[in-house]
Protein backbone atom coordinates (compact mmCIF):
# COMPACT_ATOMS: atom_id res chain seq x y z
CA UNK A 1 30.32 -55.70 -0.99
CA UNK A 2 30.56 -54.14 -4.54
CA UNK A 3 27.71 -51.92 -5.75
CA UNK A 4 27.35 -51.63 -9.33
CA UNK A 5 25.75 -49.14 -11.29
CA UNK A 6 22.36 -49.59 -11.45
CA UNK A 7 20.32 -48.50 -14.66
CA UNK A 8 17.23 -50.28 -13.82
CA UNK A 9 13.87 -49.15 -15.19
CA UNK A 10 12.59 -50.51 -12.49
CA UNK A 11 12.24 -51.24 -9.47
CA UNK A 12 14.99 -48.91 -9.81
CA UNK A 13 17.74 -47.78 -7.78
CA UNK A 14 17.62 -46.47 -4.42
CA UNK A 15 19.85 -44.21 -2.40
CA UNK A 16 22.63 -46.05 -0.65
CA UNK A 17 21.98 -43.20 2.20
CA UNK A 18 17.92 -44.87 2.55
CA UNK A 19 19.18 -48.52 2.33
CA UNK A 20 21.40 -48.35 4.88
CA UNK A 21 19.02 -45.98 7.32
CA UNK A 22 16.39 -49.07 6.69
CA UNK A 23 18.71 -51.58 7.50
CA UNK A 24 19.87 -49.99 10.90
CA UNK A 25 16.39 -50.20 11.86
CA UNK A 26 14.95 -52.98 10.37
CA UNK A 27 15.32 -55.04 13.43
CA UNK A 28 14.14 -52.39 15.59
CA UNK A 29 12.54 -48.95 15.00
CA UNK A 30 12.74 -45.85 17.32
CA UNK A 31 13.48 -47.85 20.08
CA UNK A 32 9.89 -50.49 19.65
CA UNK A 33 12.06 -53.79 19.89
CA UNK A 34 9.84 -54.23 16.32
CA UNK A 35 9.95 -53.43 13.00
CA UNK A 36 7.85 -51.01 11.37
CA UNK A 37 6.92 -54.72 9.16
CA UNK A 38 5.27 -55.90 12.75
CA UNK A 39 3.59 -52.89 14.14
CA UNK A 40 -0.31 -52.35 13.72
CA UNK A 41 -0.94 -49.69 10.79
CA UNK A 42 -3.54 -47.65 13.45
CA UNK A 43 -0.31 -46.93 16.12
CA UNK A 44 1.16 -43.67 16.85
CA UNK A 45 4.42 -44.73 14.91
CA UNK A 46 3.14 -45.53 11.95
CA UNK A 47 1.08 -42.49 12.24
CA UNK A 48 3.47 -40.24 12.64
CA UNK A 49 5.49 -42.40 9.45
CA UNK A 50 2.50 -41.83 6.75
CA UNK A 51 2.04 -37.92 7.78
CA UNK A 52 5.58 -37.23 8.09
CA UNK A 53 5.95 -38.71 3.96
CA UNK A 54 2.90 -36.40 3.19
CA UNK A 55 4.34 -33.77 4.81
CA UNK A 56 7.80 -34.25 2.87
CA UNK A 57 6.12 -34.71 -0.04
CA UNK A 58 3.62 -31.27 0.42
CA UNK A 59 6.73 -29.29 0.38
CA UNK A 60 8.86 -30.74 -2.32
CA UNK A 61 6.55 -30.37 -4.48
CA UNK A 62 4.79 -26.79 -2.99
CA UNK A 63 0.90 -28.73 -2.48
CA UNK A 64 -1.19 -26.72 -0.49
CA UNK A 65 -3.73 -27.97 1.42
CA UNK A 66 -6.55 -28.58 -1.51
CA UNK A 67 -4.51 -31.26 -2.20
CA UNK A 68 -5.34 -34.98 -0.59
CA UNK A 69 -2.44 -37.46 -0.61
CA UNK A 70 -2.69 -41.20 -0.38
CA UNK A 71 -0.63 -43.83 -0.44
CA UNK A 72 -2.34 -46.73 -2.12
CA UNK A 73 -1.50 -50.77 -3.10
CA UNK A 74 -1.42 -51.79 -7.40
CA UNK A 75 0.81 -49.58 -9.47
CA UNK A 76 -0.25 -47.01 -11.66
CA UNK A 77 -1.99 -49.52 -13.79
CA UNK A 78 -4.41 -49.84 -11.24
CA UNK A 79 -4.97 -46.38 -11.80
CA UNK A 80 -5.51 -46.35 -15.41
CA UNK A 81 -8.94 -48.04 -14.13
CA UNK A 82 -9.58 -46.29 -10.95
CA UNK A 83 -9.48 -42.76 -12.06
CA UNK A 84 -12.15 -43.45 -14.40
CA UNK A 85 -13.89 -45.25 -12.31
CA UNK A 86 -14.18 -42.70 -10.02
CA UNK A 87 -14.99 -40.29 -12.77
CA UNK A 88 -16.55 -41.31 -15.93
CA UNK A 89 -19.89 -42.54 -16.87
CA UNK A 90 -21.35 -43.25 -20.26
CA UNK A 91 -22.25 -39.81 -21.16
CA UNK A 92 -18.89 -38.28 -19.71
CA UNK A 93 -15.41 -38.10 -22.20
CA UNK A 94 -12.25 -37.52 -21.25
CA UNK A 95 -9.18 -36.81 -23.72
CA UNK A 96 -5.83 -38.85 -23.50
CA UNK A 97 -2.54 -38.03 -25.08
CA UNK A 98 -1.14 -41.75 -26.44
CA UNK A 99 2.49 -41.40 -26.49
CA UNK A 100 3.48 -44.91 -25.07
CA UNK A 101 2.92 -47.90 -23.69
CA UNK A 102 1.45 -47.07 -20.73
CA UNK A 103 -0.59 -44.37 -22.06
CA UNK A 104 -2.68 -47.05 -24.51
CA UNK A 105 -2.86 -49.14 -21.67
CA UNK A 106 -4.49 -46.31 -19.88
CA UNK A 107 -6.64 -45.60 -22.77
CA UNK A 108 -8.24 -48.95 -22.85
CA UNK A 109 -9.42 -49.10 -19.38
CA UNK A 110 -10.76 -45.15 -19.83
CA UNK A 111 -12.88 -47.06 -22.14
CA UNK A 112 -14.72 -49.57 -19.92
CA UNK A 113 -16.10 -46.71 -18.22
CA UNK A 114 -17.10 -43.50 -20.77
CA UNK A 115 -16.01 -42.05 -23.57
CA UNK A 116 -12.17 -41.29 -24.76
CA UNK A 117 -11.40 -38.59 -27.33
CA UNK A 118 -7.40 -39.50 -28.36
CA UNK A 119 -6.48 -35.63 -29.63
CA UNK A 120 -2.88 -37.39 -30.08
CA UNK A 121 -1.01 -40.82 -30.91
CA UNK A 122 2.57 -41.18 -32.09
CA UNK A 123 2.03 -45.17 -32.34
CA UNK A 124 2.36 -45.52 -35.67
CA UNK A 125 5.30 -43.66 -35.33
CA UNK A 126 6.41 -46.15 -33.06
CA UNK A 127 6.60 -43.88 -30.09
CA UNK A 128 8.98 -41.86 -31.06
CA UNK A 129 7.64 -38.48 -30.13
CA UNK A 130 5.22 -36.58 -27.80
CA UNK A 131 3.28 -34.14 -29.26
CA UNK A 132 4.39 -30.29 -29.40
CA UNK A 133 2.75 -27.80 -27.42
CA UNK A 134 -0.07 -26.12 -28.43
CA UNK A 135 -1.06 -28.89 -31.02
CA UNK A 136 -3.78 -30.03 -29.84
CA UNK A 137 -7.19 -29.06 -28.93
CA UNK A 138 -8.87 -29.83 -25.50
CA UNK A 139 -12.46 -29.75 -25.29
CA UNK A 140 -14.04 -27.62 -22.74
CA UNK A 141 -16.44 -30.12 -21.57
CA UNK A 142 -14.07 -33.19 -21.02
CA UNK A 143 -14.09 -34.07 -17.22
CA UNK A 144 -9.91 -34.49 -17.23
CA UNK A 145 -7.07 -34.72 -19.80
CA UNK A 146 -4.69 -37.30 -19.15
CA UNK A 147 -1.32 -38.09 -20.36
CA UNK A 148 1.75 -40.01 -19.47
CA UNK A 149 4.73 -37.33 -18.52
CA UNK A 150 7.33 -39.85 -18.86
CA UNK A 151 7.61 -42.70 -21.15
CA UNK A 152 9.65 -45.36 -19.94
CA UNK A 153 9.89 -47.79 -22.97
CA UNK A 154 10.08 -45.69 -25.90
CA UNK A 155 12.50 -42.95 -23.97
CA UNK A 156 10.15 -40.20 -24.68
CA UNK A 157 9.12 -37.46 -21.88
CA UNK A 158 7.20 -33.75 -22.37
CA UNK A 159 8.83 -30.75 -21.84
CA UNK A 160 6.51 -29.06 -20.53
CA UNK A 161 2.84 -29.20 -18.61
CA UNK A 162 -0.15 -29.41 -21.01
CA UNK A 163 -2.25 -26.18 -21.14
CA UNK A 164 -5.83 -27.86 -20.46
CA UNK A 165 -7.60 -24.45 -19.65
CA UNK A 166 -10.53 -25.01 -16.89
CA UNK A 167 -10.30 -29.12 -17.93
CA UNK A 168 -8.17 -30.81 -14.76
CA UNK A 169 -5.23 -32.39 -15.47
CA UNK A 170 -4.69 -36.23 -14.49
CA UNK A 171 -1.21 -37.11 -15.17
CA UNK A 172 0.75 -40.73 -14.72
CA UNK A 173 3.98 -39.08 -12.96
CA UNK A 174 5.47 -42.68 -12.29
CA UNK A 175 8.65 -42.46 -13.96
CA UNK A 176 9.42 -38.44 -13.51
CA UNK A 177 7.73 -37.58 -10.13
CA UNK A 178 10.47 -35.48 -7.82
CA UNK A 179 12.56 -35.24 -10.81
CA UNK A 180 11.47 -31.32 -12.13
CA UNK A 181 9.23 -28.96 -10.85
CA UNK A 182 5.13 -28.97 -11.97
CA UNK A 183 2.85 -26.48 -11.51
CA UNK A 184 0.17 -28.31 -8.90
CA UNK A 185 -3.09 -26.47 -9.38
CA UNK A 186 -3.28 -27.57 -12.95
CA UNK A 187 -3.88 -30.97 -12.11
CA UNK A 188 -6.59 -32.35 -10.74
CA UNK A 189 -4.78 -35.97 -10.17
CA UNK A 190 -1.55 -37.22 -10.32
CA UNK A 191 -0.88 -40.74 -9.76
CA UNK A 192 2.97 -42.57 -9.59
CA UNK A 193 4.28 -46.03 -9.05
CA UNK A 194 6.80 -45.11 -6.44
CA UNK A 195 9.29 -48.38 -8.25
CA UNK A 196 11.14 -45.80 -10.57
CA UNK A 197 11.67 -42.61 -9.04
CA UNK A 198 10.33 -42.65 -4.93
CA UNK A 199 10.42 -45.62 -3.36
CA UNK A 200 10.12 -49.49 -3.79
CA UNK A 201 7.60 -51.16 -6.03
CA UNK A 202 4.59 -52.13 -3.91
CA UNK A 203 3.40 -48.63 -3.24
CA UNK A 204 1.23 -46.13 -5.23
CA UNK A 205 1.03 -42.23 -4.54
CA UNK A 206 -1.81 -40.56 -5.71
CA UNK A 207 -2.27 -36.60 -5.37
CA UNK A 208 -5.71 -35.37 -5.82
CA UNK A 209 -7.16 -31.75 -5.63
CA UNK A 210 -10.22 -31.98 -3.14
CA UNK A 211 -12.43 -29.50 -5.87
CA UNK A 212 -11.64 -32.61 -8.22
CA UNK A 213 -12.33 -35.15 -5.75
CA UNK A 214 -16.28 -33.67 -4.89
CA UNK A 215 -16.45 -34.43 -8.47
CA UNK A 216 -16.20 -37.92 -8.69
CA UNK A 217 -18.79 -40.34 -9.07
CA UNK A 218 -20.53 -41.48 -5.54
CA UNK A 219 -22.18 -44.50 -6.94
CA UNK A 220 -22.90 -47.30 -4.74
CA UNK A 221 -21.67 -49.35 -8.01
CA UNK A 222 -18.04 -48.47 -7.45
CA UNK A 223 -16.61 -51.04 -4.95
CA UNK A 224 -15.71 -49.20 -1.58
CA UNK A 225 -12.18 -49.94 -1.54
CA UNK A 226 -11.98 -48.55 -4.85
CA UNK A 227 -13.45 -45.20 -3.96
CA UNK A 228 -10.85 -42.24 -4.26
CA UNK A 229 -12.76 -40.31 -1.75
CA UNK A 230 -12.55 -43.84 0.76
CA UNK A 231 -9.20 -43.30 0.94
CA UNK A 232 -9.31 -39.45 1.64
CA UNK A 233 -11.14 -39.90 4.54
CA UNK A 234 -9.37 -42.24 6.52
CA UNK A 235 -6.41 -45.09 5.89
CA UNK A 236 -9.02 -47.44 5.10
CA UNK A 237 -7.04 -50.89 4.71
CA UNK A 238 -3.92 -51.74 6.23
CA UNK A 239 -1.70 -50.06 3.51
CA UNK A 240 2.06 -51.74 2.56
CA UNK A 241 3.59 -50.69 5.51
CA UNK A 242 7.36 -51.01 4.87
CA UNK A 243 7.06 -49.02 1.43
CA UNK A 244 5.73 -46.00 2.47
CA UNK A 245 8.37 -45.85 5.68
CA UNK A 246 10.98 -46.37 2.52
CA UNK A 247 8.87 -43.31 0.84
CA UNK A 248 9.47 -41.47 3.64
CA UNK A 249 13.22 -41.92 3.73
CA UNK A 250 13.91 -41.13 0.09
CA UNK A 251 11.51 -38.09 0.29
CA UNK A 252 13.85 -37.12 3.55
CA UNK A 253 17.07 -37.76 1.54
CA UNK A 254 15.59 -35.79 -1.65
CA UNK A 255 14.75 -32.92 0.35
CA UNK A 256 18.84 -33.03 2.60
CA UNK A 257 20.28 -33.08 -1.48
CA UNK A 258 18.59 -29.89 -2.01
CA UNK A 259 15.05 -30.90 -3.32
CA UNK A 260 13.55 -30.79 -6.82
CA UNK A 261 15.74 -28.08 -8.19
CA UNK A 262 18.65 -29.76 -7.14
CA UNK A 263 17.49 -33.04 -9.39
CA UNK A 264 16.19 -31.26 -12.07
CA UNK A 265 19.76 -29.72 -12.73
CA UNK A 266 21.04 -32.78 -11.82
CA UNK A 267 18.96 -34.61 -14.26
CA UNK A 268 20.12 -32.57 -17.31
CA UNK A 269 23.71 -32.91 -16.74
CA UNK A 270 23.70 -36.45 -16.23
CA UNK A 271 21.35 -37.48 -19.41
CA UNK A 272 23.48 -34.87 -21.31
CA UNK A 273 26.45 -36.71 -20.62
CA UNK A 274 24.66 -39.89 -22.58
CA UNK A 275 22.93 -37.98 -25.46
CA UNK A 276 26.64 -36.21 -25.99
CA UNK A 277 28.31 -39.77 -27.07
CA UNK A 278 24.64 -40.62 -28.85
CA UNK A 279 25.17 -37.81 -31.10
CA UNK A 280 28.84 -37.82 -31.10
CA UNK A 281 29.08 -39.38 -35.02
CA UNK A 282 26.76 -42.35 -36.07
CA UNK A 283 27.98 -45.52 -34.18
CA UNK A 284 25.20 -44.72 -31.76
CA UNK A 285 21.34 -43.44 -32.48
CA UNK A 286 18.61 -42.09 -30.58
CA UNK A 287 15.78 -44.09 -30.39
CA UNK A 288 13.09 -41.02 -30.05
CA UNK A 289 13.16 -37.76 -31.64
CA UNK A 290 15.53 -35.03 -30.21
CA UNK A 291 12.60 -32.97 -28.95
CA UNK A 292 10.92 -35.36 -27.09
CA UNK A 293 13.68 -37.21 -25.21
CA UNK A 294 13.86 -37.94 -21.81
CA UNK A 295 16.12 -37.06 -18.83
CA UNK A 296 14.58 -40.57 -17.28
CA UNK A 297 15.04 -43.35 -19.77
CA UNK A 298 17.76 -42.59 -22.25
CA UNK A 299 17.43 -45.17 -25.14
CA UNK A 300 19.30 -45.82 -28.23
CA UNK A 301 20.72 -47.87 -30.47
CA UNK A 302 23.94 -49.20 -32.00
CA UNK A 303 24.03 -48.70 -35.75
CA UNK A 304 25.35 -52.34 -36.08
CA UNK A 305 23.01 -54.18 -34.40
CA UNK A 306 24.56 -56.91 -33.84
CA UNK A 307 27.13 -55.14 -31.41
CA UNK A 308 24.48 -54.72 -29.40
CA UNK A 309 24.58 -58.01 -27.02
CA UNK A 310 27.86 -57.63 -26.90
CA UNK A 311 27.85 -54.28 -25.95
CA UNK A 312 25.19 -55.17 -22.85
CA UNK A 313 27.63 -58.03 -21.77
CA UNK A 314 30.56 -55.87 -21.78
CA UNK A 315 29.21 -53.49 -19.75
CA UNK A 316 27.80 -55.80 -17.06
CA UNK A 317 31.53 -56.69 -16.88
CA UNK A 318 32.03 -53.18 -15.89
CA UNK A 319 29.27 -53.19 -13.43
CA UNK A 320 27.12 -51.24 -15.96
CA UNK A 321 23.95 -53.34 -15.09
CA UNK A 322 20.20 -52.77 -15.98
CA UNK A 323 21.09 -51.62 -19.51
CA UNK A 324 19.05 -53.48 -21.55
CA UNK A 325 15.94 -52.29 -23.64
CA UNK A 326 12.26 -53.16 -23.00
CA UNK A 327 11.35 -56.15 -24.70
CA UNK A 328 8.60 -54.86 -27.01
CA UNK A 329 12.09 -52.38 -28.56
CA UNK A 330 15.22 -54.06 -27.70
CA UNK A 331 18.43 -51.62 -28.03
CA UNK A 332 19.36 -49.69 -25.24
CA UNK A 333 18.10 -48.28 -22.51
CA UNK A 334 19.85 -46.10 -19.62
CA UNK A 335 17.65 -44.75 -16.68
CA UNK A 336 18.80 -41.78 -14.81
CA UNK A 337 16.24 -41.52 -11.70
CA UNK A 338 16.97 -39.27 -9.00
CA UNK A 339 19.18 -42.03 -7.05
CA UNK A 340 21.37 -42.68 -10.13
CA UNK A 341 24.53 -40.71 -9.08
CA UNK A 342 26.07 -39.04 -11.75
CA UNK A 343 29.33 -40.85 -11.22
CA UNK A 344 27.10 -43.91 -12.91
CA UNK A 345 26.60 -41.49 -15.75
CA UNK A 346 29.87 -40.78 -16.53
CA UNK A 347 30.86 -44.33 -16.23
CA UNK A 348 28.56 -45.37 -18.93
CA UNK A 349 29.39 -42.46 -20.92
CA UNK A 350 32.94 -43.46 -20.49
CA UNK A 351 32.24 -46.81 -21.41
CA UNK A 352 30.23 -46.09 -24.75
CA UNK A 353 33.08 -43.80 -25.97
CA UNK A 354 35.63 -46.89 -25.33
CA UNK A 355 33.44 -49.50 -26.67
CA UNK A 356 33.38 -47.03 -29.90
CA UNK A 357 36.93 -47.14 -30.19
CA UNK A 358 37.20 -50.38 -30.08
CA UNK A 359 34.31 -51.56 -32.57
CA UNK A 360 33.84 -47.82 -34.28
């Protein structure tokens, strides 16, 4: 067996480490004669799996305890309708930072449910930037400010934490979660596909501050399994099993590599090594502006674009896989999550400098 090196936006690469510790026990899990798969979601083993990934995930990321944690089912996009939902009505506005995709898509359910105030859009600048800090204005009265941390299509990410003042943060973390260290009583909700940085797809973790939670509507219109504060009670539905044991493991193997600090250096140096050839002369450019580029999704393009197919199919032949750019943008796109080694980031980096010499 050959692994190759795996670029994937995602689902995205996992640690060889947590792929092998799932197969040992796939068959058979602390000694059960079952897999965690075939086990009832109420026993003592699973139990003891879903606190131990809170627990991991507490102290990576220094929560205290007025912070709920739950594992829920439907990617963050269910969560561009559930948190307001839970927390808008028609007299209530919240603001949203559109710097991407995901963000608009966000945006659009925010307005099913109460009012949106967009303080920022780079759209018509096709993405290419978020906005600086201290350029916008937040409203005292909004009931949260949400943006997108990491954008996965356009390559974009902020450098830092929006200042919000008393107004809660509610952040989609899916592509960045783990990967640098945030400042947790600032938000009021963070949500995160676990696909890209945590886990397999099929999972959702959502961090909520209990002050933030009392807030949220109690409405007998909201569906009960849609109910934030449902799922802080109790596990409420039988929840997808197998992905949070896999959140677990990758939370375990994050914290044995030395924890967020450990990836956040890690992060630089390996999307340095990229953005180094991308700005080495002009056979390759960066598809977002230098200030807003992301350690996650590094994307670019070749100034000939028609060296860009073959570019992708020569490095597949090099194992170089997942390279390709989001439809909706095309070029180039290299993602560096927290299981990319960085001996898959110096292979590509190796690779773009002989591709240049040989079509420079």
């Amino acid at each position: 067996m050959t692994r190759v090196h795996n670029f994937s936006a995602g689902p995205a690469a996992l640690p060889q480490p947590v792929l092998e510790k799932a197969q040992s026990q796939l068959l058979d899990i602390a000694g059960t004669g079952r897999s965690i798969m075939e086990m009832s979601h109420r026993s003592a083993l699973y139990s003891e799996v879903d606190h131990q990934a809170k627990v991991r995930l507490r102290d990576l990321l220094g929560l205290g305890s007025e912070f709920e944690i739950m594992f829920l089912q439907g990617g963050a996009s269910s969560q561009f309708m559930m948190l307001p939902m839970n927390f808008l009505e028609e007299e209530h506005t919240a603001g949203y930072l559109d710097t991407g995709r995901w963000s608009a898509k966000a945006i659009t359910e925010a307005r099913r449910f109460g009012q949106v105030d967009v303080l920022f859009s780079s759209e018509d600048d096709a993405y290419r930037r978020v906005p600086e800090a201290g350029t916008f204005e937040v409203d005292p009265q909004w009931t949260y400010l949400h943006y997108t941390s990491n954008n996965t299509v356009a390559g974009t990410q902020f450098p830092y934490e929006p200042h919000a003042g008393e107004v809660p943060l509610a952040c989609d973390a899916s592509s960045d979660l783990l990967s640098r260290a945030i400042t947790p009583d600032t938000y009021g909700l963070i949500y995160a596909g676990a696909q890209k940085n945590v886990g397999p797809a099929g999972v959702t973790i959502v961090i909520i501050r209990r002050d933030f939670l009392e807030r949220s509507r109690v409405s007998g219109e909201i569906p009960t399994i849609l109910r934030y504060r449902t799922h802080a009670e109790k596990i409420f539905n039988t929840p997808p099993v197998f992905n949070v044991y896999m959140v677990g493991l990758v939370l375990e193997w994050l914290q044995e590599q030395g924890g967020v600090a450990h990836f956040e250096e890690l992060s630089h140096r390996k999307a340095g090594l990229i953005y180094e050839e991308i700005d080495r002369d002009g056979f390759y450019e960066g598809a977002v502006e230098a200030g807003s580029r992301s350690l996650m999704n590094v994307t670019f393009r070749l100034a000939d674009r028609a060296l860009e197919e073959r570019f992708l199919e020569e490095a597949s032949e090099e194992k170089l896989m997942g390279l390709k750019g989001h439809r909706s943008v095309g070029g180039v796109r290299a993602s560096l999550y927290n299981a990319v080694p960085l001996a898959s980031a110096e292979a590509l980096a190796q690779f773009m400098r002989s591709f240049r010499e040989q079509y420079g």
